[in-house]
N, C-alpha and C. Protein backbone atom coordinates (compact mmCIF):
# COMPACT_ATOMS: atom_id res chain seq x y z
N UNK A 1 61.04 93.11 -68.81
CA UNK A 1 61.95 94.01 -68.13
C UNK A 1 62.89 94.60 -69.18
N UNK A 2 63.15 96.16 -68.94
CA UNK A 2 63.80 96.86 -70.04
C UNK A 2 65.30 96.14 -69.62
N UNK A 3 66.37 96.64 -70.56
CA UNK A 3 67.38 96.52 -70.51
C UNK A 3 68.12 97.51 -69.18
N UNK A 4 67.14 98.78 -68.98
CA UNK A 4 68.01 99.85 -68.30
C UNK A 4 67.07 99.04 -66.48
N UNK A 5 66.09 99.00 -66.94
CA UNK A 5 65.35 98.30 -65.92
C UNK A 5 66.58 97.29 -65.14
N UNK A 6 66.48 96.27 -65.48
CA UNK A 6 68.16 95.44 -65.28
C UNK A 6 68.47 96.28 -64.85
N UNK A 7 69.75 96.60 -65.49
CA UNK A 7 70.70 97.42 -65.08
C UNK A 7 70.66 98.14 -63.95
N UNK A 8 69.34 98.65 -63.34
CA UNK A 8 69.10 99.43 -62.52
C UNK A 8 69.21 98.54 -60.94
N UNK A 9 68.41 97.36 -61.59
CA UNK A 9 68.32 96.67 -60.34
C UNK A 9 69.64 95.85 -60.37
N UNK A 10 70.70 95.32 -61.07
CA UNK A 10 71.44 95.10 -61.17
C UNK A 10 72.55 95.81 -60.10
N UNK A 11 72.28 97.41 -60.22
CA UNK A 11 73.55 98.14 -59.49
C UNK A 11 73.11 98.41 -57.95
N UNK A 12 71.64 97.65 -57.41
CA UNK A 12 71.17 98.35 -56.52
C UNK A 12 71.79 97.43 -55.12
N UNK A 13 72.32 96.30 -55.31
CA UNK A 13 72.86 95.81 -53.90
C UNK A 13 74.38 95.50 -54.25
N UNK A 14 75.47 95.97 -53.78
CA UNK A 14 76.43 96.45 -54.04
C UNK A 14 77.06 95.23 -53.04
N UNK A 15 76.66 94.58 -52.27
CA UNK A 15 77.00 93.86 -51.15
C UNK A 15 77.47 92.45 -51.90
N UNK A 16 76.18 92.08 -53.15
CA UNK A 16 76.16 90.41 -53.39
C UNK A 16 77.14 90.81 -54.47
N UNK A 17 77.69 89.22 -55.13
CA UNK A 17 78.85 89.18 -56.30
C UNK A 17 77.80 89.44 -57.40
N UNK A 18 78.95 89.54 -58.30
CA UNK A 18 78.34 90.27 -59.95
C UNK A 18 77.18 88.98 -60.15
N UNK A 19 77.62 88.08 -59.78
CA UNK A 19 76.97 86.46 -60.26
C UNK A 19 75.86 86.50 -59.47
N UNK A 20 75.90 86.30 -58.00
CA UNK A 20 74.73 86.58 -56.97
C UNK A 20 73.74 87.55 -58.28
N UNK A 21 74.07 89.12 -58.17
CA UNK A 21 73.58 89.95 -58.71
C UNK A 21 72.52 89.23 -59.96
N UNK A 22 73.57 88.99 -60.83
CA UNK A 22 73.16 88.22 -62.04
C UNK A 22 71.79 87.16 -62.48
N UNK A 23 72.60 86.08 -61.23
CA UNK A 23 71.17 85.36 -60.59
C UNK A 23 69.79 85.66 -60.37
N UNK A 24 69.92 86.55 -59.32
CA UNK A 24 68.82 86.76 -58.67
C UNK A 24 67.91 87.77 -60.13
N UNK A 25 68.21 87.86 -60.91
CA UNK A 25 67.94 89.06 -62.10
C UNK A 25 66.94 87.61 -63.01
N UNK A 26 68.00 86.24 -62.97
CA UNK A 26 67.03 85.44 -64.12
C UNK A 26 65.95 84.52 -63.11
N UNK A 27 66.71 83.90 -61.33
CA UNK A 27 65.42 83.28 -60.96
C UNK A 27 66.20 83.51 -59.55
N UNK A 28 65.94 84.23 -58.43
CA UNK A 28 66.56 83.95 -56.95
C UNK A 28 66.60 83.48 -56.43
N UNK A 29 65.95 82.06 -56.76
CA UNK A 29 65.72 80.95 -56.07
C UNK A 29 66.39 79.86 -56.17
N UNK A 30 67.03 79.72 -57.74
CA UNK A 30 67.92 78.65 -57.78
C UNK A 30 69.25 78.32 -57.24
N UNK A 31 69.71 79.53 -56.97
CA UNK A 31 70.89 79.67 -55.73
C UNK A 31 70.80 78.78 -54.89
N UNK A 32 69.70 78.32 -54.15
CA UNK A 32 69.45 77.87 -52.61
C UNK A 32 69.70 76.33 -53.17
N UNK A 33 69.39 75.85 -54.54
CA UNK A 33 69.36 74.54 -54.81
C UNK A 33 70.90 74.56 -55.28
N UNK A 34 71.71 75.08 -55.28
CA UNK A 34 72.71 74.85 -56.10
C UNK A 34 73.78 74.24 -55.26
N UNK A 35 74.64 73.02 -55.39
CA UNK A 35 75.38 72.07 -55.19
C UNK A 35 76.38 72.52 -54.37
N UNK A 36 77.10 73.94 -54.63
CA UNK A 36 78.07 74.29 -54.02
C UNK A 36 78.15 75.22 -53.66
N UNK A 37 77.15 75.55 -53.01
CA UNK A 37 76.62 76.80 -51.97
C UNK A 37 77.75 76.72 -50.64
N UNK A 38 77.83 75.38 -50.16
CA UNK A 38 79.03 75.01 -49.05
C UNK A 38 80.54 74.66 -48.95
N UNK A 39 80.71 75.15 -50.90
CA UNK A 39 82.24 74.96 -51.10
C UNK A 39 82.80 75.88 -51.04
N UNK A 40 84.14 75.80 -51.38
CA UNK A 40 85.28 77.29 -51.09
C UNK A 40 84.60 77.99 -52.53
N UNK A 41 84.31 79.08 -52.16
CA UNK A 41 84.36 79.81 -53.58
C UNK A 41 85.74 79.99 -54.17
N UNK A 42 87.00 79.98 -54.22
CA UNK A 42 88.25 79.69 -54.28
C UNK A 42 88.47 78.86 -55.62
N UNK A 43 87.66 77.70 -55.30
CA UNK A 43 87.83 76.47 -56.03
C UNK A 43 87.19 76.96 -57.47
N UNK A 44 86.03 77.73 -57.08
CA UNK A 44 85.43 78.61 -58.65
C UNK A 44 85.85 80.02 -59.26
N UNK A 45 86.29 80.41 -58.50
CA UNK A 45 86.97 81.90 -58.94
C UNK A 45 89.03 81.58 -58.38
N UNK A 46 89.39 81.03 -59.07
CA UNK A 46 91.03 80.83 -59.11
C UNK A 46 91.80 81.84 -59.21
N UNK A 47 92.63 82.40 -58.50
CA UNK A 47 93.90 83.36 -58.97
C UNK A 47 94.35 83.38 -60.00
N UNK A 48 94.97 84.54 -60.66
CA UNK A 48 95.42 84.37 -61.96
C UNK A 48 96.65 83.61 -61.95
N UNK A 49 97.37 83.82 -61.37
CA UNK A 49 98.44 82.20 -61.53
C UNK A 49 98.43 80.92 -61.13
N UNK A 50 96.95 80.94 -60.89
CA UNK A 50 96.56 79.11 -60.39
C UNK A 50 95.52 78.75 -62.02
N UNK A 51 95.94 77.37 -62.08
CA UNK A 51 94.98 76.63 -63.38
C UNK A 51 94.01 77.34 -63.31
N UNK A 52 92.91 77.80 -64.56
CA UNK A 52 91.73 78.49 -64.76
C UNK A 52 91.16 76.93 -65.02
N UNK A 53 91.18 75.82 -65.38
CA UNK A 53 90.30 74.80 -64.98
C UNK A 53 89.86 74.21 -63.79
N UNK A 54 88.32 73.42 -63.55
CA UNK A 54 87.76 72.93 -62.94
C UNK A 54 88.90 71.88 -61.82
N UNK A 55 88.67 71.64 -60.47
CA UNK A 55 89.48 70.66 -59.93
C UNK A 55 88.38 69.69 -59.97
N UNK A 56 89.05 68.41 -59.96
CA UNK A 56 87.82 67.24 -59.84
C UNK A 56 86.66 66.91 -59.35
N UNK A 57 86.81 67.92 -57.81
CA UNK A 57 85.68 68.05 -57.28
C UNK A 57 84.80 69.11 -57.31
N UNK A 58 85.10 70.28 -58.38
CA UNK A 58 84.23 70.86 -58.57
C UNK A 58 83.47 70.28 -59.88
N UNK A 59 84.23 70.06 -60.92
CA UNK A 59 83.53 69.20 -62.05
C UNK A 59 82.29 68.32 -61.30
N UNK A 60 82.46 67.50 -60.62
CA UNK A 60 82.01 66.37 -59.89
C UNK A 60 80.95 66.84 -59.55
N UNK A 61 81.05 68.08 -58.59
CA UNK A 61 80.10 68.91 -58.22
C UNK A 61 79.11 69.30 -59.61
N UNK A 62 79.72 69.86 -60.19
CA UNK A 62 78.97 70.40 -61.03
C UNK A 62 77.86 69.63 -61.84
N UNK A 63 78.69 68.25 -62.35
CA UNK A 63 78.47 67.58 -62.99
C UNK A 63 76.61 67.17 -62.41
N UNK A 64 76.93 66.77 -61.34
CA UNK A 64 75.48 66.73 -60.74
C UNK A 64 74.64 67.25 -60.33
N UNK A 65 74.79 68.79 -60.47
CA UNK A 65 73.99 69.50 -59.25
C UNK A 65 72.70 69.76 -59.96
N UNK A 66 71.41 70.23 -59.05
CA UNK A 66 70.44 70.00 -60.14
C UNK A 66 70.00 71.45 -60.89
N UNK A 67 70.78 72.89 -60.29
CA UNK A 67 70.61 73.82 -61.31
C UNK A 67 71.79 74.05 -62.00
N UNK A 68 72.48 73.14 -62.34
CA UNK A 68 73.45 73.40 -63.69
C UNK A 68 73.21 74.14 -64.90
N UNK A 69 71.95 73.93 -65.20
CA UNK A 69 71.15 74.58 -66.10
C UNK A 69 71.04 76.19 -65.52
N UNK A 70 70.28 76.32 -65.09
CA UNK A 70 69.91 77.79 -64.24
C UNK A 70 71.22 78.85 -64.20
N UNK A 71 72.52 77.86 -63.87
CA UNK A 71 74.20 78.43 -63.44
C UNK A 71 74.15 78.74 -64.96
N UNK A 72 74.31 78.07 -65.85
CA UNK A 72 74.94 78.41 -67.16
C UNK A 72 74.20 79.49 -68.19
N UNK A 73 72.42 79.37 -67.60
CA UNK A 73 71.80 80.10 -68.70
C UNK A 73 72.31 81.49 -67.72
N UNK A 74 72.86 81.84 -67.13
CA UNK A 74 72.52 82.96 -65.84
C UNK A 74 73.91 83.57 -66.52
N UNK A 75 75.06 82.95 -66.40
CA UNK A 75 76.06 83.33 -66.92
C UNK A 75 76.03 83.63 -68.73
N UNK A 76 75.77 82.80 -69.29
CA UNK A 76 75.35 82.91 -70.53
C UNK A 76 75.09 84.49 -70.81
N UNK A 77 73.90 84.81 -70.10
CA UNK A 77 73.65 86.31 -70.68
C UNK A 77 74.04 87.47 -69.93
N UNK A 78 75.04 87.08 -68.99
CA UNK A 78 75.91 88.20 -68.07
C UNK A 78 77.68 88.01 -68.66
N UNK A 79 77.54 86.66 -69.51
CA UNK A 79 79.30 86.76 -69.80
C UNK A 79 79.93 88.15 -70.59
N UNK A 80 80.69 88.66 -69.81
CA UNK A 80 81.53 89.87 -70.79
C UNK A 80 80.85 90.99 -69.82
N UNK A 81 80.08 90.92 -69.11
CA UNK A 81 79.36 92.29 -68.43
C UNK A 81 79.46 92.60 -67.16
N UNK A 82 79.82 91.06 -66.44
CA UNK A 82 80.14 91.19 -64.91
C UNK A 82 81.98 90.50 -64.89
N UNK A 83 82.64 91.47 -63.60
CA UNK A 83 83.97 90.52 -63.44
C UNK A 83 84.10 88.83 -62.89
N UNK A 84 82.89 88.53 -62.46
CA UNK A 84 83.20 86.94 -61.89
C UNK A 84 82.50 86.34 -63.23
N UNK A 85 82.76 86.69 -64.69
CA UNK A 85 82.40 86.02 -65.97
C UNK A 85 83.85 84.97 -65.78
N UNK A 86 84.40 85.32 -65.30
CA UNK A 86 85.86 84.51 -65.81
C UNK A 86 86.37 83.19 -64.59
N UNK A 87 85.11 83.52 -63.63
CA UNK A 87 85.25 81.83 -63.25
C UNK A 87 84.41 81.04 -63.31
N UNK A 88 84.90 79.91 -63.03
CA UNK A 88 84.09 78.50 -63.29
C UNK A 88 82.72 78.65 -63.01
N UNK A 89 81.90 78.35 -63.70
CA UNK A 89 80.42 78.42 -63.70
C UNK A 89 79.75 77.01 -64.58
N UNK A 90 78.75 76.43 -63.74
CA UNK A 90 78.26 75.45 -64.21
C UNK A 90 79.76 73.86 -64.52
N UNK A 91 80.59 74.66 -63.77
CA UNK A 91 81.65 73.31 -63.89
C UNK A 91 82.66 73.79 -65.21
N UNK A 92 83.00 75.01 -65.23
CA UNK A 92 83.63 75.28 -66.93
C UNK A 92 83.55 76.69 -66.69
N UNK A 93 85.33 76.63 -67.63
CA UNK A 93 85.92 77.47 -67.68
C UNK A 93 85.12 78.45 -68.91
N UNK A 94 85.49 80.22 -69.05
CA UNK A 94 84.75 80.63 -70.14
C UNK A 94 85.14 80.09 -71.58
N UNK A 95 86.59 79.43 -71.83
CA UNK A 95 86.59 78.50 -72.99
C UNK A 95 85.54 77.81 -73.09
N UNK A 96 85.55 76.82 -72.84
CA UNK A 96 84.31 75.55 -72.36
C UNK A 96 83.26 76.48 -72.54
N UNK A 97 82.47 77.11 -71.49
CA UNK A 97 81.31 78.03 -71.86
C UNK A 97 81.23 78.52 -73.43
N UNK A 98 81.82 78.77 -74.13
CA UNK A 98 82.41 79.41 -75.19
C UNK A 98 81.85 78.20 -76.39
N UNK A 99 82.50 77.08 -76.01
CA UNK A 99 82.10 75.88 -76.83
C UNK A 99 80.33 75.39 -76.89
N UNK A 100 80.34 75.54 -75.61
CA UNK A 100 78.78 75.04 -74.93
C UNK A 100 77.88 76.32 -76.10
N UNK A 101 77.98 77.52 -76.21
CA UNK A 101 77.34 78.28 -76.71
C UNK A 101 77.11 78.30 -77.85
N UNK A 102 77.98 77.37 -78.82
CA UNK A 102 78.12 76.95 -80.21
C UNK A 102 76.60 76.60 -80.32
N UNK A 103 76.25 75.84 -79.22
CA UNK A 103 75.13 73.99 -79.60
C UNK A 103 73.82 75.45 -79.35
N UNK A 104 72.55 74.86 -80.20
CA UNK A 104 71.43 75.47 -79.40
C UNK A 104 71.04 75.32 -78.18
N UNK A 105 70.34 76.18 -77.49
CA UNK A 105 70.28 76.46 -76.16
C UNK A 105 69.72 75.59 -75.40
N UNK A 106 68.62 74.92 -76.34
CA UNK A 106 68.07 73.85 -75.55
C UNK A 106 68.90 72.03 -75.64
N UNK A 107 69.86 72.48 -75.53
CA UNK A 107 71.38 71.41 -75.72
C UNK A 107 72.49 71.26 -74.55
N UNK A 108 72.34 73.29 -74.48
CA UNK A 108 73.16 73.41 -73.50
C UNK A 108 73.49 72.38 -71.98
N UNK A 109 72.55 71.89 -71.41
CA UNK A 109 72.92 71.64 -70.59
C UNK A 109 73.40 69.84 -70.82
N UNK A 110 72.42 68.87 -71.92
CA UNK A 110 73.52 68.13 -72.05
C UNK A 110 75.13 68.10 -73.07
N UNK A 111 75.14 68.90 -73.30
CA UNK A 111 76.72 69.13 -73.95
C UNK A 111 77.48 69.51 -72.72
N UNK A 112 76.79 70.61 -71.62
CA UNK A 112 78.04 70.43 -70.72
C UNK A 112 78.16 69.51 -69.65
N UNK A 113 77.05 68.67 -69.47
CA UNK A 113 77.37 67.52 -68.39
C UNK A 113 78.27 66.55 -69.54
N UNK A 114 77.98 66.31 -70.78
CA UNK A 114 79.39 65.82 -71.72
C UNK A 114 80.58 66.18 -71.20
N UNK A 115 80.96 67.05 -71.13
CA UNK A 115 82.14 67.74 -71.66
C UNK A 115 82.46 67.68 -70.03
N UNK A 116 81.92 68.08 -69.23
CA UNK A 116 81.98 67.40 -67.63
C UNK A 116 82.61 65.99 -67.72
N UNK A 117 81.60 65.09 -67.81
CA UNK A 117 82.06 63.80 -67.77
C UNK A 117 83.54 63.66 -68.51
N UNK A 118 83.76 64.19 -69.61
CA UNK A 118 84.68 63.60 -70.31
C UNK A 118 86.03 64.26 -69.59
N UNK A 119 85.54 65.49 -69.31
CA UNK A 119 86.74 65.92 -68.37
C UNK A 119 87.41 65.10 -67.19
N UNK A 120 86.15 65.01 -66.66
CA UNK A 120 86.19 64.31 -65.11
C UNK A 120 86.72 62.82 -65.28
N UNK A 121 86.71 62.23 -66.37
CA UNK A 121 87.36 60.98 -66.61
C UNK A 121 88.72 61.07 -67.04
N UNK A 122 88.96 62.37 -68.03
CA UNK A 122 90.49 62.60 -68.38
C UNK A 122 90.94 63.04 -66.52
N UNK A 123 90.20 63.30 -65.91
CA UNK A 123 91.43 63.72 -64.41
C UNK A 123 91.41 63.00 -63.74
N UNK A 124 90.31 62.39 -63.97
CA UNK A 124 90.49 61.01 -62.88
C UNK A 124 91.68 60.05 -63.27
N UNK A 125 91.97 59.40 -64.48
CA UNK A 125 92.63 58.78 -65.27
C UNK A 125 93.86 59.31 -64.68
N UNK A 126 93.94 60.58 -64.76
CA UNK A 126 95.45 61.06 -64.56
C UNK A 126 95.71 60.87 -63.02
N UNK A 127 95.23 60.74 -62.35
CA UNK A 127 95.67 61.19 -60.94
C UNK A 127 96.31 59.92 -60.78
N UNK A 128 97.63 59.90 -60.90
CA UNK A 128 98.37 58.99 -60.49
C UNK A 128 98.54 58.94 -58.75
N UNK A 129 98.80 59.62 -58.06
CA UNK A 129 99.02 59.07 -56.41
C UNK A 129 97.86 58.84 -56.28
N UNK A 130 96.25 58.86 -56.58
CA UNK A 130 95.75 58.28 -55.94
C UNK A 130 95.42 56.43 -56.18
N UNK A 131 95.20 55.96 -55.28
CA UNK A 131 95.14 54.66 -55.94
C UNK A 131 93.90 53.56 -56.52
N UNK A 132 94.65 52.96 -57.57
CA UNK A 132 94.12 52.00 -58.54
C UNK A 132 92.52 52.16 -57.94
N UNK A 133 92.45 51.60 -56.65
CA UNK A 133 90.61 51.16 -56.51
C UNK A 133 89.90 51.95 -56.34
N UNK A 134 90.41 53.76 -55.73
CA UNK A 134 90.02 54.77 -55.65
C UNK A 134 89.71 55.21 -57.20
N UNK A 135 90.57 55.51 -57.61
CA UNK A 135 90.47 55.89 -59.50
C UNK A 135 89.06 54.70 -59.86
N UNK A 136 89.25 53.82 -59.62
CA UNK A 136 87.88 52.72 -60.24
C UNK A 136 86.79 52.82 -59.74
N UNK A 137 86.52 53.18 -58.29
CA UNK A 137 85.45 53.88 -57.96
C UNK A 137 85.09 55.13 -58.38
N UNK A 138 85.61 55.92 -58.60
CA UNK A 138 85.31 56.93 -58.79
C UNK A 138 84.57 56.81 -60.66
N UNK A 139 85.41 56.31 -61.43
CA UNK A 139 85.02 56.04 -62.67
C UNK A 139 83.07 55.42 -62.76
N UNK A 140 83.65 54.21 -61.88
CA UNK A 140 82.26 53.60 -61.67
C UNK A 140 81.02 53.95 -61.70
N UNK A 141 81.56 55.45 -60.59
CA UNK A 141 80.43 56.25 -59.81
C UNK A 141 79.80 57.26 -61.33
N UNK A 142 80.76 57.55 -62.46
CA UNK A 142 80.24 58.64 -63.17
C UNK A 142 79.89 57.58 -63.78
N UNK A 143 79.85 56.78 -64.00
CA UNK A 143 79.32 55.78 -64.92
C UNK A 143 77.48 55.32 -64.63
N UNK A 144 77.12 54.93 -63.57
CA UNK A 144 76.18 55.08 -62.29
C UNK A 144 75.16 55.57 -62.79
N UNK A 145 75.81 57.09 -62.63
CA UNK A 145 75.30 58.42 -62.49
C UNK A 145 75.14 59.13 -63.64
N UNK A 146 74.91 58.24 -65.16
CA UNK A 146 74.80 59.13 -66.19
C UNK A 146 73.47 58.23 -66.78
């Protein structure tokens, strides 16, 4: 597919987000598998005066879902070209994305379930009101699960 090719089909449903758009351009199918199809989109596209990082449960989310891969290579070659480049995708901010792009491609996706985890343990750690056995489960669980 040409570049203008894209582009063409790119501008032709005006209805879905730049990302939808984006998607459906590298595989349309991985959408339907993706983890947080039933969350607030809110939680991934933040206001500009709310934190531009992940909340715990989207990390969390992310951290596991099974096209994490699919989310990041999708963004990867739409970052800088569509306006929803600048939220959370694959669990990470475009800093983070930014870092992830350093590693070769076929890396990408364990460097960012890394950088997930390590996050998701620096916030867990922090959340002081919640309590002691909650924080230890939760640790447990990424522990589990890697």
């Amino acid at each position: 597919m040409t570049h203008t090719d894209r582009d063409a089909r790119f501008d032709e449903d005006a209805k879905l987000s730049d990302f939808e758009r984006a998607s459906s351009l590298y595989d349309p199918k991985w959408l339907e598998r993706a983890s947080c199809q039933d969350m607030d989109q809110d939680d991934f596209f933040p206001p500009e005066n709310k934190s531009q990082l992940p909340s715990i449960d989207v990390a969390l989310t992310c951290r596991s879902c099974p096209v994490r891969k699919e989310c990041l290579m999708t963004i990867a070659e739409f970052e800088g070209n569509i306006s929803s480049g600048k939220g959370l995708f694959a669990g990470m901010s475009p800093q983070s994305r930014q870092r992830v792009y350093t590693y070769p491609v076929e890396q990408w996706a364990d460097v960012s379930r890394e950088m997930l985890t390590d996050y998701a343990v620096t916030k867990i750690k922090a959340q002081r009101s919640v309590p002691v056995k909650e924080r230890r489960a939760r640790l447990t669980m990424l522990k589990e699960t890697e």
